[in-house]
Protein backbone atom coordinates (compact mmCIF):
# COMPACT_ATOMS: atom_id res chain seq x y z
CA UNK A 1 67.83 287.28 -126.09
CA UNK A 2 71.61 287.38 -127.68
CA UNK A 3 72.59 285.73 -130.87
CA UNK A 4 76.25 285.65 -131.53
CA UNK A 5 78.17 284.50 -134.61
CA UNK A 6 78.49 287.31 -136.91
CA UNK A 7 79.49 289.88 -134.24
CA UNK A 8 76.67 290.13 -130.82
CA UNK A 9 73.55 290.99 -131.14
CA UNK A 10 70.80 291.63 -127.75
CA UNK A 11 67.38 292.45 -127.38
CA UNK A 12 65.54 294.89 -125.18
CA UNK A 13 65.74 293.38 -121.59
CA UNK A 14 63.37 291.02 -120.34
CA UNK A 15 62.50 289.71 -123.59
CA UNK A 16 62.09 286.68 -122.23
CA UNK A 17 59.98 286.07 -119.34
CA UNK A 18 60.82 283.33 -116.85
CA UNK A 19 58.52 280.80 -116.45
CA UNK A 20 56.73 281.08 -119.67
CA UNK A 21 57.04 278.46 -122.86
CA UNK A 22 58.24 280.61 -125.86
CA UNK A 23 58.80 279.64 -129.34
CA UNK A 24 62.68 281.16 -130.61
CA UNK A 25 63.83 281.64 -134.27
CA UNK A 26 67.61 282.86 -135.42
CA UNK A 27 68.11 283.59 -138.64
CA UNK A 28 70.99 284.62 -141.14
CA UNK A 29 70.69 285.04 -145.31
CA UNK A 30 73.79 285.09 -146.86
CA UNK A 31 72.00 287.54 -149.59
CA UNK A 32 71.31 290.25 -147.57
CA UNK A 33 73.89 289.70 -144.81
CA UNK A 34 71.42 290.35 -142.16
CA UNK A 35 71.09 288.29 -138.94
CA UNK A 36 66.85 288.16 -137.23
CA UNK A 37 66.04 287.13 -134.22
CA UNK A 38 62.13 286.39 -133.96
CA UNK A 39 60.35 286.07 -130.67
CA UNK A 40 56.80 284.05 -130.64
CA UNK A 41 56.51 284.29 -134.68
CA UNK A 42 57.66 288.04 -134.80
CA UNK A 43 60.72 289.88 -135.87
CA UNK A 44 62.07 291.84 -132.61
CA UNK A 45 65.66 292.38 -133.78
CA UNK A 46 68.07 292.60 -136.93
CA UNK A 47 71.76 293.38 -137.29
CA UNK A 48 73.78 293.21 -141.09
CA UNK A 49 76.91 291.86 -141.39
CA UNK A 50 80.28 293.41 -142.90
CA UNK A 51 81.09 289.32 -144.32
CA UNK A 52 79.45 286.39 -145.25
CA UNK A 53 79.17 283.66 -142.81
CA UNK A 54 82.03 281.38 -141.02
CA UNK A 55 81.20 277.66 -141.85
CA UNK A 56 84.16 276.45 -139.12
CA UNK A 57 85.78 273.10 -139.94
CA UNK A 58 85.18 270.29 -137.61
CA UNK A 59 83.22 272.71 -135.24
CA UNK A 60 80.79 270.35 -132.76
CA UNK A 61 76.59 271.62 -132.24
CA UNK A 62 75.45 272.06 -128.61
CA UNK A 63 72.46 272.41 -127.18
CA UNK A 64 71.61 273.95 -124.14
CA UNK A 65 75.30 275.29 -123.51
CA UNK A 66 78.08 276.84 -125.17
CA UNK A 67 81.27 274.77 -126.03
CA UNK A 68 83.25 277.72 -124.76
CA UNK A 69 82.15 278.74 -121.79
CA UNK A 70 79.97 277.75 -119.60
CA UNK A 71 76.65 279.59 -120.31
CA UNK A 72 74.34 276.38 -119.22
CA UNK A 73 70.49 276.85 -120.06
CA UNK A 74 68.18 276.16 -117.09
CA UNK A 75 64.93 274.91 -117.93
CA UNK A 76 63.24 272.94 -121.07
CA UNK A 77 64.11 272.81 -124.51
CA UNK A 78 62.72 270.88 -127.41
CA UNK A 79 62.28 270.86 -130.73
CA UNK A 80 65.19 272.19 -132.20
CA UNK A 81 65.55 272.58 -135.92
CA UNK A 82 68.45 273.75 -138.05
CA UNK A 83 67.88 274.35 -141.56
CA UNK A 84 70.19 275.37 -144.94
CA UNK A 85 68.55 278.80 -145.64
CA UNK A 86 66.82 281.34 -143.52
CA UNK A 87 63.06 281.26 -143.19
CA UNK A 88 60.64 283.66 -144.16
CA UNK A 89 58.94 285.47 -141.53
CA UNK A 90 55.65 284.18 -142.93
CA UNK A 91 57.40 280.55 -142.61
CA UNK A 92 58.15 281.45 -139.09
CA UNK A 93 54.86 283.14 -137.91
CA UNK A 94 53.40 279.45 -139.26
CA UNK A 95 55.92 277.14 -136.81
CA UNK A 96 54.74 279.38 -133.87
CA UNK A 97 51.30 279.18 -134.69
CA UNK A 98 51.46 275.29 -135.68
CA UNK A 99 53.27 274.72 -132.11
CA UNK A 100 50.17 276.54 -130.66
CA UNK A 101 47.55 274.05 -132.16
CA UNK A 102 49.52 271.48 -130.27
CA UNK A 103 49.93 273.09 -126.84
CA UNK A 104 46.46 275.29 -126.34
CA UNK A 105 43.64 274.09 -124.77
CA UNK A 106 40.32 275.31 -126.41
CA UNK A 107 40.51 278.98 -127.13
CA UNK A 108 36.80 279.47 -126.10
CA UNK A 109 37.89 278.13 -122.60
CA UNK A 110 40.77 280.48 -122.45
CA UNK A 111 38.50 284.15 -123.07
CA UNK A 112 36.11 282.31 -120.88
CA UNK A 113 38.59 281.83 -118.03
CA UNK A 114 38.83 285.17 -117.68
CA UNK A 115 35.65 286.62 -117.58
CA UNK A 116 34.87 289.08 -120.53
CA UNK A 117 32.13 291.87 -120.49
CA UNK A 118 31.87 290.35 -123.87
CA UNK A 119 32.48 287.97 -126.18
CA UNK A 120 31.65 287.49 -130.31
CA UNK A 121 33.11 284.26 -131.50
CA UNK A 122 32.10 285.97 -135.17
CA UNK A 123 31.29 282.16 -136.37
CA UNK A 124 27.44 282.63 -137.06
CA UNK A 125 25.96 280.49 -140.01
CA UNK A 126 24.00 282.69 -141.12
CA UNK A 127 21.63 285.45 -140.19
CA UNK A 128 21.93 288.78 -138.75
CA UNK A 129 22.58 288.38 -134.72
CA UNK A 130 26.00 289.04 -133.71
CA UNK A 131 25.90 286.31 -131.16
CA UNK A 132 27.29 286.73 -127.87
CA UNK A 133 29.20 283.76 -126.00
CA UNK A 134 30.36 285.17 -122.67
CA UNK A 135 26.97 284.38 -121.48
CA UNK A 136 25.95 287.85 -120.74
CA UNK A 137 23.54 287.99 -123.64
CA UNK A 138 24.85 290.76 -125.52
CA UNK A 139 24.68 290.21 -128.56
CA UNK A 140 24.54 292.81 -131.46
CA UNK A 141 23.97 293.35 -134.85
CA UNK A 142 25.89 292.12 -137.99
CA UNK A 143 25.40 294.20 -141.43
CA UNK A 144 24.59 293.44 -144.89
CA UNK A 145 27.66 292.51 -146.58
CA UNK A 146 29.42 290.70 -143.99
CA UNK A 147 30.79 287.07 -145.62
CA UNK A 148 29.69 284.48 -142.50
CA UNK A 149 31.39 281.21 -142.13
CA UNK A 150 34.24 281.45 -143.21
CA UNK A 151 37.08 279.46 -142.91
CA UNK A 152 38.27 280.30 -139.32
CA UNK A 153 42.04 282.01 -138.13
CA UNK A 154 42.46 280.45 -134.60
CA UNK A 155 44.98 277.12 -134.76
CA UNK A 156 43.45 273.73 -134.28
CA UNK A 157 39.68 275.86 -133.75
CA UNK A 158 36.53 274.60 -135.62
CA UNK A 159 34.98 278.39 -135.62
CA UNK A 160 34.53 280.09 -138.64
CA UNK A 161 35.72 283.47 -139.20
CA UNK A 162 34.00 287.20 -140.83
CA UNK A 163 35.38 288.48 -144.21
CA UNK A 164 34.76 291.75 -144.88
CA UNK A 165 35.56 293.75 -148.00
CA UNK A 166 36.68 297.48 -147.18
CA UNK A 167 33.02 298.74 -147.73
CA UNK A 168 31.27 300.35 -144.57
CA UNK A 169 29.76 296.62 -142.86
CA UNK A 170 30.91 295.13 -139.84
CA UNK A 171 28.75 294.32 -136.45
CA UNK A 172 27.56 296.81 -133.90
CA UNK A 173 26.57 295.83 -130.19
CA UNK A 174 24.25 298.89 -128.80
CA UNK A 175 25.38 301.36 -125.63
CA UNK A 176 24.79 300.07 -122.77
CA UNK A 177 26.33 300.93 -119.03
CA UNK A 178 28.12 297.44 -119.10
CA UNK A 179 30.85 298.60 -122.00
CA UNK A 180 31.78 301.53 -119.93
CA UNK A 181 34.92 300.19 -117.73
CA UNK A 182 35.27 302.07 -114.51
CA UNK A 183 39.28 300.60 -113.79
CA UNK A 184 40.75 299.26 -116.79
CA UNK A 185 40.02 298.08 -120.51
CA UNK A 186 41.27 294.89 -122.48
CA UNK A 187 40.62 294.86 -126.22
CA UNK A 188 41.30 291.62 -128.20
CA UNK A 189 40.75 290.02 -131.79
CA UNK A 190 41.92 287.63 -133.97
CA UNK A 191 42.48 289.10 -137.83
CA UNK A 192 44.15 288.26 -141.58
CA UNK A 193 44.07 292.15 -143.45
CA UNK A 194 43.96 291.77 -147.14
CA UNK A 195 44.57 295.17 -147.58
CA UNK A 196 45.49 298.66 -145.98
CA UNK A 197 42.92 301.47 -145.53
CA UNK A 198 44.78 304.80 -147.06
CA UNK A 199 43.91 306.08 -143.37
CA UNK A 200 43.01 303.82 -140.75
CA UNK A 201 41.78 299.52 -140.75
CA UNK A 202 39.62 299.67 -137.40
CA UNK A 203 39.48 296.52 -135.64
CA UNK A 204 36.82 297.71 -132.79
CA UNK A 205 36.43 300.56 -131.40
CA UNK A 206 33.21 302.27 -129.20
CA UNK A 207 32.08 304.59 -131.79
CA UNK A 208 29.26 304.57 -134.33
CA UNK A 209 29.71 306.90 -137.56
CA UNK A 210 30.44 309.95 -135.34
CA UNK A 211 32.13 312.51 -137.21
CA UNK A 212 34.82 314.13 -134.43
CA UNK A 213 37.70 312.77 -132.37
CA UNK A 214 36.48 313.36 -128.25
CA UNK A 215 35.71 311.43 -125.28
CA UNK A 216 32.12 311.24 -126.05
CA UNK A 217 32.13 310.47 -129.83
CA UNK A 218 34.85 308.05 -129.70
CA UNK A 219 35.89 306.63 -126.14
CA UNK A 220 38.57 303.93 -127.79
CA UNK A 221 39.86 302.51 -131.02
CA UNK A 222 42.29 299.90 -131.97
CA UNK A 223 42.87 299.65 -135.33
CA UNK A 224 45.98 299.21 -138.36
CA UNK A 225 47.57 302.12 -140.31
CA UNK A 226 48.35 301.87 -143.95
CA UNK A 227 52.35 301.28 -142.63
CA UNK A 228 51.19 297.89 -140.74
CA UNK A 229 51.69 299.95 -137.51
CA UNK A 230 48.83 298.74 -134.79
CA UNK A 231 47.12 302.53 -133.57
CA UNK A 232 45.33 303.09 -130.03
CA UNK A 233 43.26 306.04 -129.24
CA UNK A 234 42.29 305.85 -125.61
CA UNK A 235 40.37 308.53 -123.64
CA UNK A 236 40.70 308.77 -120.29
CA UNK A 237 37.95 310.30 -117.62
CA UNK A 238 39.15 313.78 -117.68
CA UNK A 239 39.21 314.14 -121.51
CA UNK A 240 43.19 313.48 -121.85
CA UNK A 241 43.65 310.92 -125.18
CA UNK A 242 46.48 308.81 -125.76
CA UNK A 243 46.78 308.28 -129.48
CA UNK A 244 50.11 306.38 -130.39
CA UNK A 245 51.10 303.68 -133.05
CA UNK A 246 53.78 300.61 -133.07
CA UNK A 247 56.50 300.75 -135.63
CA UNK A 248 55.29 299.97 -138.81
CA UNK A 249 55.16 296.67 -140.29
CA UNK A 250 53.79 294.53 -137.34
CA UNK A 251 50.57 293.04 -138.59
CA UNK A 252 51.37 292.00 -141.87
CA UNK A 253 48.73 291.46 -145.08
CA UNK A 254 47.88 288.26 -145.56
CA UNK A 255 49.05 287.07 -142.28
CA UNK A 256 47.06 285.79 -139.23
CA UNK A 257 47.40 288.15 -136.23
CA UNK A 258 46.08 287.83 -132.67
CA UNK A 259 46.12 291.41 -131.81
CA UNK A 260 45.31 293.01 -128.10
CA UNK A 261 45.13 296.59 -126.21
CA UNK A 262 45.50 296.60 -122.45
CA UNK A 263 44.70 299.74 -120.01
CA UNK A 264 45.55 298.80 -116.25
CA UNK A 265 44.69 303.23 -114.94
CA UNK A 266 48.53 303.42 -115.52
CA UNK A 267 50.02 302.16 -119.28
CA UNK A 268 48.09 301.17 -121.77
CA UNK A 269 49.62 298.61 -123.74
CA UNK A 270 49.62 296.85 -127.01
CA UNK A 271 50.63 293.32 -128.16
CA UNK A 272 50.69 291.55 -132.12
CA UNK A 273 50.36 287.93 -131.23
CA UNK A 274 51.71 287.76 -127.53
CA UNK A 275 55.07 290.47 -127.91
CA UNK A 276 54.27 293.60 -126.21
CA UNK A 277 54.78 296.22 -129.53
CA UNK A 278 53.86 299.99 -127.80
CA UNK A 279 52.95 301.50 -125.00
CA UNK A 280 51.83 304.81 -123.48
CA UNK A 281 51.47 306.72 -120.33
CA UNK A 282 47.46 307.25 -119.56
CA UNK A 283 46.65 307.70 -115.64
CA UNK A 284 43.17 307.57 -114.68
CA UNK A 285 40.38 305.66 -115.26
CA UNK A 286 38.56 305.11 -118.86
CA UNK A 287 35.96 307.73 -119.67
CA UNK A 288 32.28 307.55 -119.02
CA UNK A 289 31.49 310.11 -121.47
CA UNK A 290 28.95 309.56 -124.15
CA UNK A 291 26.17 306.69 -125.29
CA UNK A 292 28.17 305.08 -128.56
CA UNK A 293 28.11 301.43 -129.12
CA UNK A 294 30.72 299.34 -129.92
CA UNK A 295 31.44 298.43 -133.72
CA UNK A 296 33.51 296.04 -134.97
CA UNK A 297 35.37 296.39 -138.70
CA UNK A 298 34.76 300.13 -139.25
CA UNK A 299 34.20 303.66 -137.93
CA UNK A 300 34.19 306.74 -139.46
CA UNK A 301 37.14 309.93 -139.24
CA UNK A 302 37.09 312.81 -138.61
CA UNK A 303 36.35 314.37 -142.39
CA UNK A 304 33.51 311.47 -142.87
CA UNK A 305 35.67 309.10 -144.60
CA UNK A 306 34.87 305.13 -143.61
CA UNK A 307 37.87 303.85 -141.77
CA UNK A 308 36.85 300.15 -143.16
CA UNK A 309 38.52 296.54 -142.83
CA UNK A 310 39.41 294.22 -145.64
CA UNK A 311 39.86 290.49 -144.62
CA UNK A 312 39.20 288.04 -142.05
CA UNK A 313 38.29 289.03 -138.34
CA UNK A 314 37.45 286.63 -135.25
CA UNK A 315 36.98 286.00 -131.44
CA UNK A 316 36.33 289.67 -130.45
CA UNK A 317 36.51 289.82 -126.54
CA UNK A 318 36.14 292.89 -124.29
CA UNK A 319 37.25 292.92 -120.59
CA UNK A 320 37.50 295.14 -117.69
């Protein structure tokens, strides 16, 4: 992705994939003298400017080509937009998202599709059964504390959402050989943080209140650092861990997130709404060591502090 103008500007390679629809944002503020480029609703790339920008006299707009050269686009283009000051990332995260209600089939039909171990919707009424849609039946628990039903994250979805409010509740689905991936591990959630944990805002992770970092106490976490960075911890079958973070900043407070972790035996991988944000090298296949559940909107570290979760959290899917 280049944006010129102001001097040249690139992304990292292949930051656009061929084939698929993507939603593309360039942005300059005279103020700060900083050009953005935003991929899918997030900020991949600045550069500042030495001067203010060149309003050229008489200069013509194109679309799909340059007036210069030749530079043709190939494919579809639509909606294009050109307004007289640059958006806030907020403003753009809620185009992306708003051209998603229109485009996405049913987002139940899309975890569905591809066949998750599990599957927690997190839209109960009421109650204390952390109800399972994959159709496997495994539901789990939710604790007291947990706000139900309320108002949801997903675009253009009727579900309802969990709030929770930094104390130690969240939902726990009991050990059982099924969570134990033998090949691979897929981690997804929708969430809206309030607020940063001083250490660590777990999103899921297989662990109950264990108090030690190891490959039976704490197979895998995702969860959010107090920078905004996203954090893995993966174990792999021989005891190695891959613990690594994003750079900071990429799940925002008060901002709706679709956040997932991928392990394919090889790289495991992790994405803030769709854009790939870090990776790490982990060969081998997930470990099979120790009996914890999986638990949902806390855990606890390694000095007994609660690593706990303030805000909204939905559609929690697990796949192998």
């Amino acid at each position: 992705l280049r944006a010129r103008g102001l001097g040249l500007m690139e992304t990292v390679t292949d930051a656009l994939v061929v084939g698929r629809v993507h939603h593309l944002v360039a942005s300059f503020s005279d103020a700060d003298k900083t050009l953005r480029l935003y991929l899918d609703g997030v900020l991949i790339k600045t550069a500042v400017s030495a001067t203010a920008m060149n309003l050229l006299s008489g200069s013509q707009l194109h679309i799909g080509r340059n007036g210069v050269s030749a530079e043709a686009f190939d494919g579809r283009i639509d909606e294009v937009a050109i307004y007289g000051t640059a958006l806030s990332d907020q403003r753009i995260a809620e185009h992306y998202l708003a051209g998603l209600a229109h485009t996405l089939r049913a987002y139940d039909d899309e975890v569905l599709a591809d066949v998750p171990l599990g599957y927690w919707p997190l839209s109960e009424p009421s109650g204390t059964v952390m109800v399972d849609a994959s159709g496997n039946a495994r539901d789990g628990v939710i604790d007291a504390g947990v706000s139900l039903a309320q108002a949801g994250l997903i675009p253009a979805d009727s579900d309802t959402a969990w709030e929770l409010n930094a104390g130690d509740e969240g939902g726990t689905v009991a050990h059982a050989a099924w969570m134990v991936p033998t090949t691979g591990l897929s981690v997804e959630a929708w969430v809206r943080l309030t607020a940063y944990d001083a250490d660590a805002t777990v999103i899921l992770a297989r662990s109950d209140l264990a108090v030690s970092n190891s490959a039976a106490n704490k197979p895998w976490q995702v969860a959010v650092l107090g920078t905004g960075a996203l954090s893995i911890a993966i174990y792999n079958s021989v005891g190695a861990r891959a613990a690594f973070n994003s750079a900071a900043g990429v799940i925002p407070l008060n901002t709706v997130c679709h956040v997932a972790v991928t392990w394919d035996g090889i790289t495991v991988r992790g994405y803030v709404n769709g854009v790939l944000v870090s990776s790490a090298a982990l060969a081998g296949s997930p470990t099979t060591s120790g009996t914890r559940p999986i638990s949902g909107g806390r855990t606890q570290g390694t000095s007994g502090n609660i690593y706990s979760f303030s805000g909204k959290i939905q559609a929690v899917a697990l796949y192998r």
